[in-house]
C-alpha atoms as a PDB file:
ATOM      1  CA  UNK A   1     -68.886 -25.817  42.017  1.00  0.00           C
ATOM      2  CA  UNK A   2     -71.068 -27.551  39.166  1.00  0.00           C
ATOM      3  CA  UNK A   3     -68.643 -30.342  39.210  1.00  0.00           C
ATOM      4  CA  UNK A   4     -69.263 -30.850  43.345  1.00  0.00           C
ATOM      5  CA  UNK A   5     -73.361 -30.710  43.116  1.00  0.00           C
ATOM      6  CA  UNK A   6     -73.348 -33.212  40.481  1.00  0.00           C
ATOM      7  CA  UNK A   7     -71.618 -35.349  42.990  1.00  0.00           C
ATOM      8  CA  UNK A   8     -73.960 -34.722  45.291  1.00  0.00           C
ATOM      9  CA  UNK A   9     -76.970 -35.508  42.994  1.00  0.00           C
ATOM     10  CA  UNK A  10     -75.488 -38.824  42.115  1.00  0.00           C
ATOM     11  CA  UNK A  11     -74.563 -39.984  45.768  1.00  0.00           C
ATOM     12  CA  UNK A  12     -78.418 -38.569  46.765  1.00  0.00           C
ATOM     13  CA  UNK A  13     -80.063 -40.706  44.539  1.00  0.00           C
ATOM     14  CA  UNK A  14     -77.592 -43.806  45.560  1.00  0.00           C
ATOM     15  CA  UNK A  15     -78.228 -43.301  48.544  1.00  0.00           C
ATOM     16  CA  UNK A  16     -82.009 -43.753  48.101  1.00  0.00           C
ATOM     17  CA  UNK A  17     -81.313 -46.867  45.949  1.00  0.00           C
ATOM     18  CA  UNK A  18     -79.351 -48.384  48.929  1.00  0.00           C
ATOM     19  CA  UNK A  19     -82.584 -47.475  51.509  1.00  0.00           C
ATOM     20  CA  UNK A  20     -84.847 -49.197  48.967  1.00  0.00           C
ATOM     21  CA  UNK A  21     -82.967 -51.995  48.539  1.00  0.00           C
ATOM     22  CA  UNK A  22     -82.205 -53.365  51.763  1.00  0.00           C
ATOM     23  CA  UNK A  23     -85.226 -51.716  53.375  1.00  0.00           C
ATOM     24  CA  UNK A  24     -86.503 -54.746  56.016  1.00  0.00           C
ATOM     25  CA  UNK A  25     -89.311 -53.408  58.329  1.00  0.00           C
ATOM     26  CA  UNK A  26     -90.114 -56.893  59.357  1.00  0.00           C
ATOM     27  CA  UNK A  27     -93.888 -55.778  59.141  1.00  0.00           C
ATOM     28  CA  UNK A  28     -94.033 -52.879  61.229  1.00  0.00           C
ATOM     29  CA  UNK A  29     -96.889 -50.157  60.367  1.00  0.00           C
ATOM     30  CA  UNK A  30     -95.105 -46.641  60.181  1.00  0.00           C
ATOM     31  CA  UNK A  31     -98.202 -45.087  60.377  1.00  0.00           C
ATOM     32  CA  UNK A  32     -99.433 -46.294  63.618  1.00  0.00           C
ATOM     33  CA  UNK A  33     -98.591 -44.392  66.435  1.00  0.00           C
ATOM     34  CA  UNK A  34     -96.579 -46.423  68.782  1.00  0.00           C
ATOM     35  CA  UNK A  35     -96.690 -46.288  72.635  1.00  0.00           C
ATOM     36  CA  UNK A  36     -94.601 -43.458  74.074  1.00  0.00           C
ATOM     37  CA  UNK A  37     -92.270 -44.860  77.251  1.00  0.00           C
ATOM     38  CA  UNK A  38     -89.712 -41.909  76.888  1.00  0.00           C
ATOM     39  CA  UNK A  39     -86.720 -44.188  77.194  1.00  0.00           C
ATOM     40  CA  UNK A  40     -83.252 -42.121  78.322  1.00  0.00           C
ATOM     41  CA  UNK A  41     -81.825 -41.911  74.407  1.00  0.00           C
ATOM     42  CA  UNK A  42     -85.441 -40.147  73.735  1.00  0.00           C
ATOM     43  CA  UNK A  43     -84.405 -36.992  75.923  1.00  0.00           C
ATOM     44  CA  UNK A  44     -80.960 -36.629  74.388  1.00  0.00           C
ATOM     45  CA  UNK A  45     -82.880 -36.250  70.906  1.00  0.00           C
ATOM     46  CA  UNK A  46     -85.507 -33.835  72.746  1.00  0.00           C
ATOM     47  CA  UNK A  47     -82.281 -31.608  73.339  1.00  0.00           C
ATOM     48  CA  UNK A  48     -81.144 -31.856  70.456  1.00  0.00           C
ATOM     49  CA  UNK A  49     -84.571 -30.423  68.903  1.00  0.00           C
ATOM     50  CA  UNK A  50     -84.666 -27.522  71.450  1.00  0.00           C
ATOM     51  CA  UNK A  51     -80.739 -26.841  70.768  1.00  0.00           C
ATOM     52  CA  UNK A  52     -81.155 -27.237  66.943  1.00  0.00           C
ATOM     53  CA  UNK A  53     -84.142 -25.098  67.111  1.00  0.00           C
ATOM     54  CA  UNK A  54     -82.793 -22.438  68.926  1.00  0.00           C
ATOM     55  CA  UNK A  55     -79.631 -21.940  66.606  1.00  0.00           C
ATOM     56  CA  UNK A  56     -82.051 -21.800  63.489  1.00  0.00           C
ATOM     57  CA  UNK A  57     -84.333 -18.717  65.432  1.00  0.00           C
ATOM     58  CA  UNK A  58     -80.524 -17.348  66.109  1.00  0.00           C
ATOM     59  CA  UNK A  59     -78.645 -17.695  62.728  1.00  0.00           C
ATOM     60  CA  UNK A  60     -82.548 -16.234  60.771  1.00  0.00           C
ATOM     61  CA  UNK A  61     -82.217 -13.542  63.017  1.00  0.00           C
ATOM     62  CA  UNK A  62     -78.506 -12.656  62.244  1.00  0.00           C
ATOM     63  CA  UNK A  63     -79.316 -13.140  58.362  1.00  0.00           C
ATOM     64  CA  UNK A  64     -81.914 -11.071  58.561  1.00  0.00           C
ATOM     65  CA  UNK A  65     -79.080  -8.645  59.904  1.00  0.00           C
ATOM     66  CA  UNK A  66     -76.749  -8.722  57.799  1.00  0.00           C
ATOM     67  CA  UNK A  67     -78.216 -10.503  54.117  1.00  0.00           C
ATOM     68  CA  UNK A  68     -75.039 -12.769  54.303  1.00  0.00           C
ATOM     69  CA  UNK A  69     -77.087 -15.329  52.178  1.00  0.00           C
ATOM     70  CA  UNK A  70     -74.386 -18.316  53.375  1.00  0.00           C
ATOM     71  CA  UNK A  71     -76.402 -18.133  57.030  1.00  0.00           C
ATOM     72  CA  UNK A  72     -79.919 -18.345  55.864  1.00  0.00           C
ATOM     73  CA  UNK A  73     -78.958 -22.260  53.907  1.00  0.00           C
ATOM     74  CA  UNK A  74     -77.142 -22.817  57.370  1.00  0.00           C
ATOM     75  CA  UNK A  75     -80.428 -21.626  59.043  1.00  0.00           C
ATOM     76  CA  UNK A  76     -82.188 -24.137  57.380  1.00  0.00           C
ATOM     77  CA  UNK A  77     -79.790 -26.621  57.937  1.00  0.00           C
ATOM     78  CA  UNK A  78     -80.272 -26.541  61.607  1.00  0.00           C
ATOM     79  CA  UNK A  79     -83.930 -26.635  60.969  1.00  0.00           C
ATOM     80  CA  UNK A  80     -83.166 -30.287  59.001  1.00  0.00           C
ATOM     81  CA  UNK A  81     -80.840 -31.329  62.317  1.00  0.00           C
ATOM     82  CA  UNK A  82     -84.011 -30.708  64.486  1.00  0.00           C
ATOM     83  CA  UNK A  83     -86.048 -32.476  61.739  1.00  0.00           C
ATOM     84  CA  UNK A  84     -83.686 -35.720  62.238  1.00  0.00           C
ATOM     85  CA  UNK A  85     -83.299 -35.189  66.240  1.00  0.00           C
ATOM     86  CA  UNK A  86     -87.351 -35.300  65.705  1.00  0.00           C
ATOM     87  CA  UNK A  87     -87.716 -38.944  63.777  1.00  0.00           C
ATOM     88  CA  UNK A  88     -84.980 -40.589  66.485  1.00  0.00           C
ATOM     89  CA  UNK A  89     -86.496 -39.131  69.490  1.00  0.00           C
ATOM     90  CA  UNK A  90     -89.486 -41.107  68.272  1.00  0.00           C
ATOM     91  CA  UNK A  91     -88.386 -44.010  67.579  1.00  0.00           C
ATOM     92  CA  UNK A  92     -86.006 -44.428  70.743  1.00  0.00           C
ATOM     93  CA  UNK A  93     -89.157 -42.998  73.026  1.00  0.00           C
ATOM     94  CA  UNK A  94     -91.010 -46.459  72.604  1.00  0.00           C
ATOM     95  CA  UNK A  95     -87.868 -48.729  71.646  1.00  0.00           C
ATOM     96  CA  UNK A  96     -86.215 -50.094  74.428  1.00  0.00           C
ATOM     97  CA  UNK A  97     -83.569 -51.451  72.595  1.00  0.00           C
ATOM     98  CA  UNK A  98     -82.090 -48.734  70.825  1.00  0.00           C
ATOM     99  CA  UNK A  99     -82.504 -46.545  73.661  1.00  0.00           C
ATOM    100  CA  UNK A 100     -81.391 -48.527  77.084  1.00  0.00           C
ATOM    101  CA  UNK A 101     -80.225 -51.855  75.763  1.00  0.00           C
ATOM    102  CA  UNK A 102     -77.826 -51.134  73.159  1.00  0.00           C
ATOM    103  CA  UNK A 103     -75.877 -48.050  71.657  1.00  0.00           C
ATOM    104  CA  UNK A 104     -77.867 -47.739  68.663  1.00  0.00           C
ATOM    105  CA  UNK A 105     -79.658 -43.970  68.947  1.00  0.00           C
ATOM    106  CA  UNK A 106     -76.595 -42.909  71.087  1.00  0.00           C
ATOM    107  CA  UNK A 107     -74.530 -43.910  67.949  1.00  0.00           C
ATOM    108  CA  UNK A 108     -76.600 -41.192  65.822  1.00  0.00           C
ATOM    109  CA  UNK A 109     -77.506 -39.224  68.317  1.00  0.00           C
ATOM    110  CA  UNK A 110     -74.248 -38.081  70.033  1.00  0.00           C
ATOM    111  CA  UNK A 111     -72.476 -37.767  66.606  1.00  0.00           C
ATOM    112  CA  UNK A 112     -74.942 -35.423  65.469  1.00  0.00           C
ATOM    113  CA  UNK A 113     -73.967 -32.955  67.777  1.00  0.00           C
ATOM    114  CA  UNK A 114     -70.430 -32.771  66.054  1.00  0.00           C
ATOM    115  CA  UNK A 115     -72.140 -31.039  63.231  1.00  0.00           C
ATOM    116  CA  UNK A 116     -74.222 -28.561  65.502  1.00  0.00           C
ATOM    117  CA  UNK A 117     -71.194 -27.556  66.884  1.00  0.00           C
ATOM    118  CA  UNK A 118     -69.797 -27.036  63.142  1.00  0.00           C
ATOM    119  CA  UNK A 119     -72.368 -24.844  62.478  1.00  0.00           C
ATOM    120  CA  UNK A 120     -71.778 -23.169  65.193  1.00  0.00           C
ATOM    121  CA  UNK A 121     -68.250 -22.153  64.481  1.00  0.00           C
ATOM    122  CA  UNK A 122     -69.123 -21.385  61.017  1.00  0.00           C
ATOM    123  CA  UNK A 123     -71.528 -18.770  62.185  1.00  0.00           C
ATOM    124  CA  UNK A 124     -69.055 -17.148  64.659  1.00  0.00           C
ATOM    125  CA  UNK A 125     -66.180 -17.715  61.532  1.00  0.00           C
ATOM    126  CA  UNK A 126     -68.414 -15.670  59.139  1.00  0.00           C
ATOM    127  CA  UNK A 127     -69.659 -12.867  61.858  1.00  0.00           C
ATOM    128  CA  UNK A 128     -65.687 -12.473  62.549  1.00  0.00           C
ATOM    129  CA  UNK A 129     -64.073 -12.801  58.622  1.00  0.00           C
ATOM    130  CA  UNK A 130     -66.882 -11.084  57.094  1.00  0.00           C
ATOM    131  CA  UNK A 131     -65.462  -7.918  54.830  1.00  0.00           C
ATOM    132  CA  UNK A 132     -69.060  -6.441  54.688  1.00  0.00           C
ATOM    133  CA  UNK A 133     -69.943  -6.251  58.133  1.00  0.00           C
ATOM    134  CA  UNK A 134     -68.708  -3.740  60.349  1.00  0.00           C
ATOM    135  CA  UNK A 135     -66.462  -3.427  63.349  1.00  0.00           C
ATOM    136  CA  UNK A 136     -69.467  -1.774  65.726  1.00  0.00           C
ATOM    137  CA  UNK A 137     -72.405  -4.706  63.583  1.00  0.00           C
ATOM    138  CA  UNK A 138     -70.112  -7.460  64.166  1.00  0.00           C
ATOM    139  CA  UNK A 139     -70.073  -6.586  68.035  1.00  0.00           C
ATOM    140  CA  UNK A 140     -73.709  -6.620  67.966  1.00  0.00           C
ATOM    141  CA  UNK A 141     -74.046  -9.685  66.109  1.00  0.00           C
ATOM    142  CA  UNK A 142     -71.656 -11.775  68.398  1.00  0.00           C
ATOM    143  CA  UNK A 143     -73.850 -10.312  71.395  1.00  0.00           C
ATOM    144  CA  UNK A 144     -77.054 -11.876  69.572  1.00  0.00           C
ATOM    145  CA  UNK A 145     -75.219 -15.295  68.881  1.00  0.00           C
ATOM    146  CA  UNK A 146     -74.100 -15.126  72.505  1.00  0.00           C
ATOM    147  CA  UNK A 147     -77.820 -14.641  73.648  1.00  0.00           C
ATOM    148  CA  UNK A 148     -79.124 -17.805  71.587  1.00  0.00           C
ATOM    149  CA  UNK A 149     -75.769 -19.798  72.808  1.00  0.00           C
ATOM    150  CA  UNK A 150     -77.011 -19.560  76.032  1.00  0.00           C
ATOM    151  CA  UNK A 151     -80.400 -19.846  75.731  1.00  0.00           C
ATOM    152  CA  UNK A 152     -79.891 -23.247  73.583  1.00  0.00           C
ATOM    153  CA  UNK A 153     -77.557 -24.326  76.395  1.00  0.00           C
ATOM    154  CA  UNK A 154     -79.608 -23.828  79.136  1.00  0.00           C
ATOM    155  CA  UNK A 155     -82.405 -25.812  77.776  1.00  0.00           C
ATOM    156  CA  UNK A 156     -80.147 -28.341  76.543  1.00  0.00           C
ATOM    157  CA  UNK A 157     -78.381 -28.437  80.240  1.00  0.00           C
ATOM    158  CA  UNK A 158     -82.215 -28.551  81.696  1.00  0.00           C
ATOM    159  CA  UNK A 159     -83.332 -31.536  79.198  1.00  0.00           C
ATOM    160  CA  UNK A 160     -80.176 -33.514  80.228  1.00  0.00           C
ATOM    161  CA  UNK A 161     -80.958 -33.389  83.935  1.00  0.00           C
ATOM    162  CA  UNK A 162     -84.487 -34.336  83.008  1.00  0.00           C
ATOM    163  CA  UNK A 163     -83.200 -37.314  80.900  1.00  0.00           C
ATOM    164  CA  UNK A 164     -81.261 -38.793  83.869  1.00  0.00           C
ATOM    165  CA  UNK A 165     -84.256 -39.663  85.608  1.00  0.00           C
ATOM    166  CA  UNK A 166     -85.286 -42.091  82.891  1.00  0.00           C
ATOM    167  CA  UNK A 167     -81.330 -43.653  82.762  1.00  0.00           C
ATOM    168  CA  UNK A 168     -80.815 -47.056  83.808  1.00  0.00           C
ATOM    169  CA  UNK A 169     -78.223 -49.499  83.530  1.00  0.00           C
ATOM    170  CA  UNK A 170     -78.222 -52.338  81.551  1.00  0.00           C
ATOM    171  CA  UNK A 171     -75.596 -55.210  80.572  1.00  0.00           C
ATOM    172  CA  UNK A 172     -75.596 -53.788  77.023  1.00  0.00           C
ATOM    173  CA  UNK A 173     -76.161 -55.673  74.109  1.00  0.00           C
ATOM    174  CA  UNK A 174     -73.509 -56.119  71.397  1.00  0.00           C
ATOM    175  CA  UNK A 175     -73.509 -55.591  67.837  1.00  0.00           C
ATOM    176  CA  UNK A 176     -74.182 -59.467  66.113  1.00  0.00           C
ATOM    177  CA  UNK A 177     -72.579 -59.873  62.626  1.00  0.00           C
ATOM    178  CA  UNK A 178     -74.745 -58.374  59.647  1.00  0.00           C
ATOM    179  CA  UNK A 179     -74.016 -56.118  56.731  1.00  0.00           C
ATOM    180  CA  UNK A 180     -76.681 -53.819  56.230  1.00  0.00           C
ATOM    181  CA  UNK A 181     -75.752 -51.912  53.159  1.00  0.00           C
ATOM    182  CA  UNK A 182     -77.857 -48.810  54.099  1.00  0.00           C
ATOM    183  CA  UNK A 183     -74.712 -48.284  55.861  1.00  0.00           C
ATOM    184  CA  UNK A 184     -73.257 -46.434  52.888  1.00  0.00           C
ATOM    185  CA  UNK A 185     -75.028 -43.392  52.963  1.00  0.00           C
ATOM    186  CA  UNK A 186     -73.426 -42.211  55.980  1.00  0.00           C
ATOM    187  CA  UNK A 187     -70.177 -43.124  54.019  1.00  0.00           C
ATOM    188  CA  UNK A 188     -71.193 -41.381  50.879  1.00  0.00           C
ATOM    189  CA  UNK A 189     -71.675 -37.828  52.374  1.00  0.00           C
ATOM    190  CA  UNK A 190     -68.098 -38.293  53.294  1.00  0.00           C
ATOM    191  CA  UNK A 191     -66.769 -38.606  49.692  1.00  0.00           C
ATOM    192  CA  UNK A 192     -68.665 -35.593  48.958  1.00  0.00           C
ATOM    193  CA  UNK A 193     -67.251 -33.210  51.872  1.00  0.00           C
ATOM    194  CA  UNK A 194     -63.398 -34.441  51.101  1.00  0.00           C
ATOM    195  CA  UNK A 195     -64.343 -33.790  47.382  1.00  0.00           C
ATOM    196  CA  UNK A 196     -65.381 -30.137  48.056  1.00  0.00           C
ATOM    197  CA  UNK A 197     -62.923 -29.217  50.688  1.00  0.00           C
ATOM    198  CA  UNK A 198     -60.076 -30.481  48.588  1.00  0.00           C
ATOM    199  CA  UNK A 199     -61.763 -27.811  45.526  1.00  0.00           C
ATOM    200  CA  UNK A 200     -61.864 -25.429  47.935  1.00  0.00           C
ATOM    201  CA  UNK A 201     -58.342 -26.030  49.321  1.00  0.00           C
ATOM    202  CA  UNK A 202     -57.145 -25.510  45.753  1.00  0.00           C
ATOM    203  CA  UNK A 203     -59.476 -22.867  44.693  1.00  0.00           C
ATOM    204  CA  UNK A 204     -59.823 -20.558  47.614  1.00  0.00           C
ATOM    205  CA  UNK A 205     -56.601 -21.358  50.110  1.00  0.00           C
ATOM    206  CA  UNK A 206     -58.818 -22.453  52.587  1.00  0.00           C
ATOM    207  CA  UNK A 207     -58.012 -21.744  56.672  1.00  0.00           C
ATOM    208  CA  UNK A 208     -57.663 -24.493  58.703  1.00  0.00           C
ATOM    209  CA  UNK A 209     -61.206 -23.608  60.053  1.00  0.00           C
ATOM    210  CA  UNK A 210     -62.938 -24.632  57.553  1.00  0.00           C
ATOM    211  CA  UNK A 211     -60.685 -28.309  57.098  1.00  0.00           C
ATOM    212  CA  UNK A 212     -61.296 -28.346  60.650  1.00  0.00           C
ATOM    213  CA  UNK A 213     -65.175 -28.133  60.502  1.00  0.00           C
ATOM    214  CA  UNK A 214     -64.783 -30.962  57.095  1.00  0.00           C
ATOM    215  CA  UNK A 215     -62.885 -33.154  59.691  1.00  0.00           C
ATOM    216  CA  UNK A 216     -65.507 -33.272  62.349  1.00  0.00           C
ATOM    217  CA  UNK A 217     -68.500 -33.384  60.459  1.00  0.00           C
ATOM    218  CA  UNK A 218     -66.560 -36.381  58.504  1.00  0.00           C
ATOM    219  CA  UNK A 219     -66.298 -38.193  62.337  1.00  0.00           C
ATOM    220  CA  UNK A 220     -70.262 -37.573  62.891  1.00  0.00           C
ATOM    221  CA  UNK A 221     -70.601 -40.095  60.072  1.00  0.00           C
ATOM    222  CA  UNK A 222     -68.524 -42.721  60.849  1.00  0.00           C
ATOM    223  CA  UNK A 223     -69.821 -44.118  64.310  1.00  0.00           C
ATOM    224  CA  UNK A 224     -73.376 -44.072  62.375  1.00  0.00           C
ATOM    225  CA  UNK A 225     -71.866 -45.925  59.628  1.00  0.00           C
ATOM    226  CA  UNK A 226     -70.845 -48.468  61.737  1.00  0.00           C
ATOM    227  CA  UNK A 227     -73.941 -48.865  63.460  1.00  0.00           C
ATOM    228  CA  UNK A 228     -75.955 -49.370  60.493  1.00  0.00           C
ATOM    229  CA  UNK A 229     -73.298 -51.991  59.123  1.00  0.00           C
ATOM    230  CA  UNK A 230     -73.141 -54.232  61.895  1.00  0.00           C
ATOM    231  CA  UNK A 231     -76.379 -54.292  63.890  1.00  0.00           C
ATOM    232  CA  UNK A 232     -78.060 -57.286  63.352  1.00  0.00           C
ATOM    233  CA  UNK A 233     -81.102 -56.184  65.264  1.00  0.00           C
ATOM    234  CA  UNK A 234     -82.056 -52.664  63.865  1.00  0.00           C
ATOM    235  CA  UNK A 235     -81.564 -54.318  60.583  1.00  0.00           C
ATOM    236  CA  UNK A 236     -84.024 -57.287  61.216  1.00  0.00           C
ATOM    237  CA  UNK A 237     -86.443 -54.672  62.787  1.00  0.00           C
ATOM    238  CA  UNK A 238     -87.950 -50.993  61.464  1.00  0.00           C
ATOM    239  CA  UNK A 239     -85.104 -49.473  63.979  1.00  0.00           C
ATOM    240  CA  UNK A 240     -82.523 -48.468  60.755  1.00  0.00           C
ATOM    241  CA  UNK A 241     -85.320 -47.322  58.870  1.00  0.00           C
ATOM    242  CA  UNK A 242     -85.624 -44.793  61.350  1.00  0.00           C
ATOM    243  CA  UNK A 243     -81.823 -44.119  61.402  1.00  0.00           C
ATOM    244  CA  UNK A 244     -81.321 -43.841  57.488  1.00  0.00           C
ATOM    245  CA  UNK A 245     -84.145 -41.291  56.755  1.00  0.00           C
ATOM    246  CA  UNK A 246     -81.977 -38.785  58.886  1.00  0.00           C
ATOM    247  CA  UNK A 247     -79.544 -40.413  57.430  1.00  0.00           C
ATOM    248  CA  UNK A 248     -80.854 -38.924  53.648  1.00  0.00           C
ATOM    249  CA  UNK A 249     -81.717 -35.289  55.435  1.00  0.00           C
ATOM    250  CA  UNK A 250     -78.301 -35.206  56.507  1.00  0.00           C
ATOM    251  CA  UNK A 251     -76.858 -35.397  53.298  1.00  0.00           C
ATOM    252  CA  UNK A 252     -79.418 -32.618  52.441  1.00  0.00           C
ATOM    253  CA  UNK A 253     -77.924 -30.905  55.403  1.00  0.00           C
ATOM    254  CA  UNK A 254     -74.296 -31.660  54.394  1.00  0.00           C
ATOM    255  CA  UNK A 255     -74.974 -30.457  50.988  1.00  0.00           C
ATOM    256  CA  UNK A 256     -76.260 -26.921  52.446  1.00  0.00           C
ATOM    257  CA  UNK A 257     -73.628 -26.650  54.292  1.00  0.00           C
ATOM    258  CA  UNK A 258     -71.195 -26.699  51.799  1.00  0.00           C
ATOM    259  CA  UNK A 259     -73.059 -24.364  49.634  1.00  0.00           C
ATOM    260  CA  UNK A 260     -73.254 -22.056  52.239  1.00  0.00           C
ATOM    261  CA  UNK A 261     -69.279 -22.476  52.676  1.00  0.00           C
ATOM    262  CA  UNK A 262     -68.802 -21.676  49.100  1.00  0.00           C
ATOM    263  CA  UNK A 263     -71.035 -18.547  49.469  1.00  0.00           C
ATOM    264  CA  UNK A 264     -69.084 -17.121  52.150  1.00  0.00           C
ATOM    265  CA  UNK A 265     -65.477 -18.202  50.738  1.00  0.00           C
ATOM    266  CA  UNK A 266     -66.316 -16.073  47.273  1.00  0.00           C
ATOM    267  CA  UNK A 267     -67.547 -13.135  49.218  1.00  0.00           C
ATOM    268  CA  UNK A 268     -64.732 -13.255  51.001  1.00  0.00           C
ATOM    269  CA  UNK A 269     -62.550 -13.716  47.829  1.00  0.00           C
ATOM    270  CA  UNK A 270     -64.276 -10.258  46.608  1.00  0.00           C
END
């Protein structure tokens, strides 16, 4: 494991060197507090706050159950999610253009909820696999996840219905040629979680739950990659900047995740 979180210290701290470096704001004042429109792309980011949220309130309450330590990092994790849902909902809740004009939030936003539903199956995966948890406790702890599932759903379900009233359709804009090399740190998370699956693949015969979970948190990244590398327009404006910040708490969230994997796969080991 030391071997995979010096990995993940070196790609962190390229990954800030790449947000430094081609960081292009074009003059914009982050600390003036822009105009809220609440453009459609802004209420798929308000559901993912209340869904995010929701989870963390869920997964704290089942740690606090059963001291698995792997759910309180995975806790926070979805704490981080709502943090990032938070900074996009912003931005695309006075920008036009990322919200209604083009796919830009949608290309961060939707992906994100790949990794929600991860977390989600690693919950259930550790409630169901976990050797010190009990047959009668691990009835009562799939009744409390069921409880926030719905809960999170509901409002999620109720924001969405909300969100159409602020849809409208556009002839979308398309991406112009640029290379925006913040790009790469939605590319670099991905060497890390094929680095640590493949150690835990050798070390710990691995189900193919957990490759599955590496696989779609893997495809989160990659339409954000994109995004970042070929938009001409969020890379001439402050619109990336708001993209690759989540961007960094993601890897943050990626790396938590993986700890938390490793937790669980050596208890289980025991």
């Amino acid at each position: 494991m030391k071997k995979i979180w010096y990995l993940f210290s070196i790609l962190f701290l390229i990954s800030i060197i790449f947000v430094v470096l081609d960081w292009n704001a074009n003059g914009f004042n982050f600390f003036e507090f822009q105009e809220q429109h609440f453009y459609f792309q802004s209420w798929i980011s308000i559901a993912g706050i209340l869904f995010s949220t929701i989870m963390a309130i869920t997964t704290f309450i089942i740690y606090k159950k059963t001291k698995l330590p792997s759910l309180r990092y995975i806790s926070i994790s979805f704490l981080l999610i709502a943090t990032v849902y938070t900074i996009i909902g912003y931005h695309t809740s006075y920008c036009e253009v990322c919200s209604d004009l083009g796919y830009c939030a949608a290309s961060h936003s939707y992906p994100n909820y790949l990794i929600i539903i991860t977390f989600v199956i690693f919950v259930l995966n550790t409630i169901m696999f976990s050797r010190s948890i009990d047959a009668v406790k691990k009835v009562e702890l799939l009744q409390k996840l069921s409880y926030g599932l719905i809960i999170a759903t509901l409002l999620l379900s109720i924001t969405l219905f909300i969100s159409l009233k602020y849809l409208k359709i556009h002839d979308h804009i398309s991406y112009h040629g640029t290379t925006n090399l913040q790009a790469l740190i939605f590319i670099l998370p991905v060497i890390l979680i094929v680095w640590a699956f493949v150690y835990f693949r050798r070390t710990y015969k691995v189900s193919r739950v957990y490759i599955l979970m590496a696989v779609l948190v893997s495809l989160s990244l990659l339409p954000q990659f994109y995004h970042i590398l070929r938009c001409k327009d969020c890379h001439i404006m402050e619109c990336s900047e708001f993209y690759v910040i989540p961007g960094l708490i993601m890897l943050i969230v990626i790396g938590l995740f993986i700890h938390a994997v490793s937790i669980q796969l050596l208890e289980n080991r025991e």
